[in-house]
N, C-alpha and C. Protein backbone atom coordinates (compact mmCIF):
# COMPACT_ATOMS: atom_id res chain seq x y z
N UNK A 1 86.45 93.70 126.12
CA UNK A 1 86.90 92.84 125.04
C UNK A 1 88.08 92.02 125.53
N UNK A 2 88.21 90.75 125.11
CA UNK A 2 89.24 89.79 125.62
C UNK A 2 89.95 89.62 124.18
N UNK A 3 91.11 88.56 124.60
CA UNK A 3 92.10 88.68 123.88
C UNK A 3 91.71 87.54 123.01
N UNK A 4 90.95 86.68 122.93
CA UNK A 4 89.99 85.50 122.09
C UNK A 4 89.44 86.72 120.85
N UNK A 5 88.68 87.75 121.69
CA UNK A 5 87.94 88.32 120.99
C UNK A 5 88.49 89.07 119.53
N UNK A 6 89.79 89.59 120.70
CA UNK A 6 90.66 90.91 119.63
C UNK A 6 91.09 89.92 118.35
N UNK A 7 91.56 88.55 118.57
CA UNK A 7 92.92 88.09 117.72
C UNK A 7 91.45 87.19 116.30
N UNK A 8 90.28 87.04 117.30
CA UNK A 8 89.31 86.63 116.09
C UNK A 8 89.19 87.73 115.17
N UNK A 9 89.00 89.07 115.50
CA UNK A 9 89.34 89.98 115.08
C UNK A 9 89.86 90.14 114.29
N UNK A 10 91.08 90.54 114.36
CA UNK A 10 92.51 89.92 113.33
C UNK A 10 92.85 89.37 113.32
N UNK A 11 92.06 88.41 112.64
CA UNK A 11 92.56 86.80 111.92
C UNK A 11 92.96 86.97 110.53
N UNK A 12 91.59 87.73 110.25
CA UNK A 12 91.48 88.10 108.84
C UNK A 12 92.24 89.18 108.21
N UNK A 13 92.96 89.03 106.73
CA UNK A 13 93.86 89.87 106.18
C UNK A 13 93.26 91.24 106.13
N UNK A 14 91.82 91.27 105.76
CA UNK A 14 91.19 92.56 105.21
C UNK A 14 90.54 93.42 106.58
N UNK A 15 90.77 92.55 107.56
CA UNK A 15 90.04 93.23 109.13
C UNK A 15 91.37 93.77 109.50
N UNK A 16 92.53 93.23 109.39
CA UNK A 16 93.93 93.68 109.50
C UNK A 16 94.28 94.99 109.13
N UNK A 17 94.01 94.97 108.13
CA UNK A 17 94.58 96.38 107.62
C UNK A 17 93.53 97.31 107.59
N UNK A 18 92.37 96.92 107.85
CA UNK A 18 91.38 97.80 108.02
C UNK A 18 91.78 98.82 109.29
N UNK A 19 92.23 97.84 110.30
CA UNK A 19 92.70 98.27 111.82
C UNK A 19 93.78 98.93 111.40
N UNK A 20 94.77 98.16 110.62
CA UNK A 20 96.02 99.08 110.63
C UNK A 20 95.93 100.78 110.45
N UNK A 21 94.92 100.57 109.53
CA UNK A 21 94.39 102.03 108.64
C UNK A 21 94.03 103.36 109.68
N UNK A 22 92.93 102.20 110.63
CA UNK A 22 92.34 103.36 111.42
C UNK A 22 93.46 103.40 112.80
N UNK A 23 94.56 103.27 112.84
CA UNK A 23 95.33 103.56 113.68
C UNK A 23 95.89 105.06 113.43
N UNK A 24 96.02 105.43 112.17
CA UNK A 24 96.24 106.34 111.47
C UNK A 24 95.32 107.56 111.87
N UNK A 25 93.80 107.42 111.93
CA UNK A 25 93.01 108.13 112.32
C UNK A 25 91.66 107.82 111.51
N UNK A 26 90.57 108.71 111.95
CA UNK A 26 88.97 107.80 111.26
C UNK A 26 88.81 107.93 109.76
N UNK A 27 88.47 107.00 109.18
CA UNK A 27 87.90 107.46 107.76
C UNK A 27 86.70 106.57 107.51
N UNK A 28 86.46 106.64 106.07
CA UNK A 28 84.31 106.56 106.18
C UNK A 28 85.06 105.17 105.09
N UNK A 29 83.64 104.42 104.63
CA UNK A 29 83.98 103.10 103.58
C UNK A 29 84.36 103.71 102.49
N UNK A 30 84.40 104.29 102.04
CA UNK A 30 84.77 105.24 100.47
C UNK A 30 86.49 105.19 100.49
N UNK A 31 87.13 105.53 101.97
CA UNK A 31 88.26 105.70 101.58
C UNK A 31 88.50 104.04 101.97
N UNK A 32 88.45 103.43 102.79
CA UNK A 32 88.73 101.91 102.97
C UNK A 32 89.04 101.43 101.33
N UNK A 33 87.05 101.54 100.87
CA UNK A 33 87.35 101.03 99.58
C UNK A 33 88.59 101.77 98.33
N UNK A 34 88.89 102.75 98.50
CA UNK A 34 90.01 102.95 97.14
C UNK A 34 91.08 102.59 97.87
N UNK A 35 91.69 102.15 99.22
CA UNK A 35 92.51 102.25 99.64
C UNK A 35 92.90 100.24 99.42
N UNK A 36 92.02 99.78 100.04
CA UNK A 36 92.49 98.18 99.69
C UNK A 36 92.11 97.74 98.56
N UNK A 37 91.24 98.82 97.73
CA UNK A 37 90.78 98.37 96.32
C UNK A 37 89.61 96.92 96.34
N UNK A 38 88.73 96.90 97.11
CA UNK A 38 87.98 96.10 97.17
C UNK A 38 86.44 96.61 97.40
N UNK A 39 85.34 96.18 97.08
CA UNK A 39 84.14 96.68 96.68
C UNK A 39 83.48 96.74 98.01
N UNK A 40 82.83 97.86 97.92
CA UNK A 40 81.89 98.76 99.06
C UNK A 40 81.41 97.45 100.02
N UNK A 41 80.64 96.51 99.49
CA UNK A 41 80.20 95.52 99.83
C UNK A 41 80.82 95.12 101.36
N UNK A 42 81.76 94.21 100.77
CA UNK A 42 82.92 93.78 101.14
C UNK A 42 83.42 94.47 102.15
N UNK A 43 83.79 95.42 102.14
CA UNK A 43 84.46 96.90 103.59
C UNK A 43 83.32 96.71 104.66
N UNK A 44 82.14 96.92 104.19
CA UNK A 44 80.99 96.95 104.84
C UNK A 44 80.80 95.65 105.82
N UNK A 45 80.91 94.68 105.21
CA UNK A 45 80.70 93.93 106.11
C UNK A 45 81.91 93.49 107.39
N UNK A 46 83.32 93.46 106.47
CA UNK A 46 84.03 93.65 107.77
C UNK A 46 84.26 94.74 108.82
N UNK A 47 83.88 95.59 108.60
CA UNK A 47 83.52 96.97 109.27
C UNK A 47 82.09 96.73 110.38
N UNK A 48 81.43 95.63 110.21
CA UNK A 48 80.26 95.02 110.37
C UNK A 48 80.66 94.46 111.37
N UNK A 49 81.41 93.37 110.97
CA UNK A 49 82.22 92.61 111.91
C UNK A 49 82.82 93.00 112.94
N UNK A 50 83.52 94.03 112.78
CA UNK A 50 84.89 94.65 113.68
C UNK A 50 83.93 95.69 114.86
N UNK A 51 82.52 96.34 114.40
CA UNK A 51 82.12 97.20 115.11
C UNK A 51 81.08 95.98 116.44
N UNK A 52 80.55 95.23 115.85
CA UNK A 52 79.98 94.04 116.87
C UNK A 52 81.00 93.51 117.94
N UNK A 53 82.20 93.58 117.71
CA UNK A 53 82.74 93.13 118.55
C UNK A 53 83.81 93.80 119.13
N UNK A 54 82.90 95.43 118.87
CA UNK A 54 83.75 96.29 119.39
C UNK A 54 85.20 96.87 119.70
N UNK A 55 85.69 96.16 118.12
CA UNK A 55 86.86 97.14 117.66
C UNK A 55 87.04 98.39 116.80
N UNK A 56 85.94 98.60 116.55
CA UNK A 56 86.02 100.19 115.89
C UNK A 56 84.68 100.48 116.38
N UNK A 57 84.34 102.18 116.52
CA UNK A 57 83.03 103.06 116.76
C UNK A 57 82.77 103.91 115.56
N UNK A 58 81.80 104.26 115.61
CA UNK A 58 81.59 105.23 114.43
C UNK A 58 80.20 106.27 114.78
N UNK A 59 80.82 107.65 114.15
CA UNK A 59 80.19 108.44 113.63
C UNK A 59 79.56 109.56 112.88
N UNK A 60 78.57 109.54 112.84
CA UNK A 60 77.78 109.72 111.46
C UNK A 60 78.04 111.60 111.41
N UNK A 61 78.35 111.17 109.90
CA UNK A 61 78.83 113.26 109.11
C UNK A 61 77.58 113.30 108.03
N UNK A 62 76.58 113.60 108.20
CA UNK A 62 75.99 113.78 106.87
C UNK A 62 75.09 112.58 106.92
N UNK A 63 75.25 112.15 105.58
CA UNK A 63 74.92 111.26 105.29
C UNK A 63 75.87 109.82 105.43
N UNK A 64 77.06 110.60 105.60
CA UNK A 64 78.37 108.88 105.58
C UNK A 64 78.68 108.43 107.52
N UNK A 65 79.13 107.66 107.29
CA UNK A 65 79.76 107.19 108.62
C UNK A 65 81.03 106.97 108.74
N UNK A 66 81.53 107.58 109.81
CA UNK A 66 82.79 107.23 110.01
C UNK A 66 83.29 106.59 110.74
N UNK A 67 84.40 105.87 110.62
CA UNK A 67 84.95 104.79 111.64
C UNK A 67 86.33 105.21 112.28
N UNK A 68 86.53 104.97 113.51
CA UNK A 68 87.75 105.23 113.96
C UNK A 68 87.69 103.87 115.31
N UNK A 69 89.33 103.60 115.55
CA UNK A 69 89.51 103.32 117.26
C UNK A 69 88.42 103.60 118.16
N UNK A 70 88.16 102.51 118.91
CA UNK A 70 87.63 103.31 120.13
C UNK A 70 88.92 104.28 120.94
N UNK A 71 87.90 105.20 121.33
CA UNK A 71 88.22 106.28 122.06
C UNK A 71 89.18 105.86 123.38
N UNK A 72 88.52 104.77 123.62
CA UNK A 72 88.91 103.99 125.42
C UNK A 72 89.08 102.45 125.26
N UNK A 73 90.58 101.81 124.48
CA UNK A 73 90.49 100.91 124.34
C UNK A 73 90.98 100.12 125.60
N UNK A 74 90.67 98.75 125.66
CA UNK A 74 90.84 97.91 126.48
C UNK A 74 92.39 97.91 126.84
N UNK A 75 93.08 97.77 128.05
CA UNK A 75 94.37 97.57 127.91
C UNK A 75 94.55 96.80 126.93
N UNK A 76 94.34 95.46 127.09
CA UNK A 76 94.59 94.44 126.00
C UNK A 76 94.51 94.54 124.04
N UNK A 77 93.17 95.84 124.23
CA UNK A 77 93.58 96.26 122.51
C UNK A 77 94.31 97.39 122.59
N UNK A 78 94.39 97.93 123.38
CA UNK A 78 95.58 98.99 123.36
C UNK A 78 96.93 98.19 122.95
N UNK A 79 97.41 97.43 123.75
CA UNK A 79 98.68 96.32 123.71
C UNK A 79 98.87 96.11 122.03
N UNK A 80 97.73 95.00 121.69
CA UNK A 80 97.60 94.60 120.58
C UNK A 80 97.81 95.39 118.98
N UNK A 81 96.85 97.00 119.59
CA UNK A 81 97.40 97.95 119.04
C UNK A 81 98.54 98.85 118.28
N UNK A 82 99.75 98.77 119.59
CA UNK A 82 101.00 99.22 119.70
C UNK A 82 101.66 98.12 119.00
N UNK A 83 101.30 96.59 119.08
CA UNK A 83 102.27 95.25 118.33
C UNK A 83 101.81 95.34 116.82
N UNK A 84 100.41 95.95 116.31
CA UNK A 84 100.36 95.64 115.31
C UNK A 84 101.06 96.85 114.01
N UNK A 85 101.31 97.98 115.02
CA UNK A 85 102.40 98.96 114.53
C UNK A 85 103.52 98.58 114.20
N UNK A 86 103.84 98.26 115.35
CA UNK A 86 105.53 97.61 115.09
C UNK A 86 105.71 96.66 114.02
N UNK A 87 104.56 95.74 113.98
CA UNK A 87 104.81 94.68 113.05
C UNK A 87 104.69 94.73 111.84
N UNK A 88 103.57 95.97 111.44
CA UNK A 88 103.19 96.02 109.89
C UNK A 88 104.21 97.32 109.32
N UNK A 89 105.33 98.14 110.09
CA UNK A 89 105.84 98.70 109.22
C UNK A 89 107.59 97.93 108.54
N UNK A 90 107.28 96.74 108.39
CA UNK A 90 108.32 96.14 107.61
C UNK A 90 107.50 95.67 106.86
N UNK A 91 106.12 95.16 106.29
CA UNK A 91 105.34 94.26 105.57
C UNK A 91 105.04 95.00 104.17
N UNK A 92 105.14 95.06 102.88
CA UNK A 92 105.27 95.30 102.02
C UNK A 92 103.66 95.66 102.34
N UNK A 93 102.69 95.00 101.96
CA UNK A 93 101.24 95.45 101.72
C UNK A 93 100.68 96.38 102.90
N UNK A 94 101.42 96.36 103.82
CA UNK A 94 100.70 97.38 104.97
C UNK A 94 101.36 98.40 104.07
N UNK A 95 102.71 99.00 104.21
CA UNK A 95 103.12 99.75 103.71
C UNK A 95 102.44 100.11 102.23
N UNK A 96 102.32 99.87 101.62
CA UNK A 96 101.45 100.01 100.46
C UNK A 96 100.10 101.16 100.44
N UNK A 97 99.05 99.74 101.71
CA UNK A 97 98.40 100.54 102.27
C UNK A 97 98.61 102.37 102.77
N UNK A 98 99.33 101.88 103.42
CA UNK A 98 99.72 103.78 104.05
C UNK A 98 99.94 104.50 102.69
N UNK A 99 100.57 104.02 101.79
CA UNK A 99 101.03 104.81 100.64
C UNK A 99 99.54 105.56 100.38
N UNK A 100 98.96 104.61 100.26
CA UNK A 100 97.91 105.15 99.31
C UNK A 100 96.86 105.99 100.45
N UNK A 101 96.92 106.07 101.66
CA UNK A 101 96.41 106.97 102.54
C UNK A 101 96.76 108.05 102.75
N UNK A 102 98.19 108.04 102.44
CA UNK A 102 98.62 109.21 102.33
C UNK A 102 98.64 110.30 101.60
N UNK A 103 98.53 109.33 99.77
CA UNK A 103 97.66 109.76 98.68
C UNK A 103 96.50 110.58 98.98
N UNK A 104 95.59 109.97 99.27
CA UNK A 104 94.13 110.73 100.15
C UNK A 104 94.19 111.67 100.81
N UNK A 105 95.11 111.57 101.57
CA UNK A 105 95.18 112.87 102.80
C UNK A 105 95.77 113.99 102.32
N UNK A 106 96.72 113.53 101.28
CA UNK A 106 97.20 115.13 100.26
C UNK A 106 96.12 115.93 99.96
N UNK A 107 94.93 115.45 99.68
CA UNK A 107 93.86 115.99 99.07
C UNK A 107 93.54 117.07 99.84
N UNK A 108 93.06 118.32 99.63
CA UNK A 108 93.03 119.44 100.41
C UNK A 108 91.37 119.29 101.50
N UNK A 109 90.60 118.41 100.48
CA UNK A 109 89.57 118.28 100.97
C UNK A 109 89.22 117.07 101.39
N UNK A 110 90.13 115.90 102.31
CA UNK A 110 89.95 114.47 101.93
C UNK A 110 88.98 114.04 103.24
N UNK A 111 89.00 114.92 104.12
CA UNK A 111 87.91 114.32 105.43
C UNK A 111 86.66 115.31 105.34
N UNK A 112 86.60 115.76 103.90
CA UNK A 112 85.07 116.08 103.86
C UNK A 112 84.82 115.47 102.50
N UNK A 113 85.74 114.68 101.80
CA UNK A 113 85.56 113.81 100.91
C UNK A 113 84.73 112.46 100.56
N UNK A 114 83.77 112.34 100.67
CA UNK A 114 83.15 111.12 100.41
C UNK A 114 82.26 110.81 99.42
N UNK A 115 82.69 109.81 98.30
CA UNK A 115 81.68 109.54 96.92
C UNK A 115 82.40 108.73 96.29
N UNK A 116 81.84 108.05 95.37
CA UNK A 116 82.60 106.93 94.12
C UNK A 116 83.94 107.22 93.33
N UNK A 117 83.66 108.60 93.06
CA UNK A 117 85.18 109.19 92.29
C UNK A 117 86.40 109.33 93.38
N UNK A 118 87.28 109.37 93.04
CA UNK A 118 88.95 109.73 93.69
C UNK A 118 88.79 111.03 93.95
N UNK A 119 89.24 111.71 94.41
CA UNK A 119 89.54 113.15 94.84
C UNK A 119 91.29 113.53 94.02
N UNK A 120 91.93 112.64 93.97
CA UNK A 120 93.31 112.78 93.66
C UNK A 120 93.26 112.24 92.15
């Protein structure tokens, strides 16, 4: 992956924090969606996006899929990686974001959690 590739990547606000998210560690579209509050749809396809051009991998629990980092990122998304840390913990909506991941992860059962309802 090149650096054209990564920053087309994150161009977009909702591919942004999607990444920011899974820096954190993997989760499936269920938590994406209560987390940026935007419809299954929607996650799906930038998740669509991001896995074609090989910024996230995924795999399958069941019936759901999960998404995380690649395992072996490129120096260059590694780099990109580490800047987009630094940068999103002063930004009000990243932070937000995490809030509400963290919400999730209280849950005793939140990485075998997956369905329409909240767990919390």
């Amino acid at each position: 992956m090149d650096l054209i590739q990564i920053y087309q990547c994150l161009c977009d606000r909702t591919r942004l924090r999607i990444v920011n998210l899974l820096t954190h560690g993997p989760l499936c579209v269920c938590h994406f969606q209560q987390i940026l509050d935007i419809p299954q749809a929607k996650v799906s396809q930038h998740l669509a996006y991001l896995r074609k051009h090989e910024m996230v991998e995924t795999t399958r629990k069941g019936t759901w899929i999960i998404y995380s980092l690649p395992a072996k990122p490129t120096p260059q998304l590694e780099a990109n990686l580490k800047c987009l840390q630094d940068c999103t913990t002063s930004d009000k909506m990243f932070r937000e974001d995490l809030t509400r991941l963290a919400k999730i992860q209280k849950c005793s059962d939140w990485k075998e959690y997956c369905g329409p309802k909240s767990c919390c």
